[in-house]
Structure formats: C-alpha cells, structure tokens
Protein backbone atom coordinates (compact mmCIF):
# COMPACT_ATOMS: atom_id res chain seq x y z
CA UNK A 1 90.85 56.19 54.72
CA UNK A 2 89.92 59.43 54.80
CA UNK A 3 87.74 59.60 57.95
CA UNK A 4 90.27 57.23 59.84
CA UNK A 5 92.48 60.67 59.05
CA UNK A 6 89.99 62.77 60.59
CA UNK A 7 89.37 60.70 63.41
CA UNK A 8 93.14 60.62 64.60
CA UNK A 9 93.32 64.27 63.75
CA UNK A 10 90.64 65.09 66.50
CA UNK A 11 92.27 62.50 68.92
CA UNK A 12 95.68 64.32 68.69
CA UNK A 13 93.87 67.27 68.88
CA UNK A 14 92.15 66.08 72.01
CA UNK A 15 95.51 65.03 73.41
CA UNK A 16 96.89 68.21 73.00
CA UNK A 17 94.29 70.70 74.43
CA UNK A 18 94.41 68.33 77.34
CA UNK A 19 98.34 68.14 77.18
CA UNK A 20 98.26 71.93 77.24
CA UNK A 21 95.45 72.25 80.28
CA UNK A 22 97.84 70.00 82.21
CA UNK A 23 100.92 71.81 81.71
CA UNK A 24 99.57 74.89 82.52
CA UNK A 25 97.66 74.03 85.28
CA UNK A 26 100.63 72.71 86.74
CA UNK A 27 102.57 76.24 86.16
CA UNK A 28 99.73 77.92 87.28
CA UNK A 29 99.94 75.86 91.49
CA UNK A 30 103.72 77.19 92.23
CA UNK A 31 102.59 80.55 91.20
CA UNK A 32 99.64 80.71 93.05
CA UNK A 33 101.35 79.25 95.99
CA UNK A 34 103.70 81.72 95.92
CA UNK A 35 101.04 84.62 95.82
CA UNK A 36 98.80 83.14 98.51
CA UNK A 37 102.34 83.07 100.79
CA UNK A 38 103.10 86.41 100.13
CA UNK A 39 99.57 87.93 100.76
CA UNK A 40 99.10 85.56 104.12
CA UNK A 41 102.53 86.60 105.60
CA UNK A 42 102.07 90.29 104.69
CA UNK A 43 98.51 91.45 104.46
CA UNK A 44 98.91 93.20 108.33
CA UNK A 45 101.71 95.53 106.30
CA UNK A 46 99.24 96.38 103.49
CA UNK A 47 97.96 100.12 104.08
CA UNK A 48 95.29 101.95 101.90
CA UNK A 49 97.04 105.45 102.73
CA UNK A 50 99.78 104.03 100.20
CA UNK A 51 97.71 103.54 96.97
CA UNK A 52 94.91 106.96 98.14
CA UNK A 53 97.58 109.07 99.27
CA UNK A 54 98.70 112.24 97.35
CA UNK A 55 102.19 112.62 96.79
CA UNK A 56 103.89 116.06 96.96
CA UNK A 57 105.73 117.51 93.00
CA UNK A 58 109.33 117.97 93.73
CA UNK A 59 110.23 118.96 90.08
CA UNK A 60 108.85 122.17 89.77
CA UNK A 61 109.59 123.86 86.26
C-alpha cells in the first residue's frame, strides 16, 4: 500500500511540474510577442546618446 502511495505521489507530482511548465510557457508567448513587436517597430528610434549622455543638475543647493 505504501509504495502504491508513493508512486501516485510522484505521478501528481509529475503532472504538476508539467502543469506548471505549460502554464507558464503559455504566459511567457503573449509577452514575448509583445516585446519582439515593440523592439521591431521601434529599434530605428533607439539612440545610445540617451542612456551615455550626461544630464545637466538643475537643483543646485
């Protein structure tokens, strides 16, 4: 009895992790769609001056 127990234990568990894969997998294909959307429709506006540029203090204390 016992090792009937165990052996539907690791079945469910099976299930589960595989259940769980699945699900996220399939959250994981909108996102990504969305991502590879926004970086093929705007990679021409991307500019490196915006993240290596200096910006000037206008608080000065």
């Amino acid at each position: 009895m016992n090792k009937l127990r165990i052996k539907h234990r690791l079945a469910k568990d099976k299930l589960m992790l595989w259940g769980i894969c699945l699900l996220a997998a399939l959250t994981a294909v909108p996102l990504l769609a969305i991502l590879g959307e926004v970086l093929l429709r705007g990679y021409d506006q991307l500019s490196w001056a915006y993240g290596s540029s200096s910006t000037t203090l206008t608080y000065k204390s």
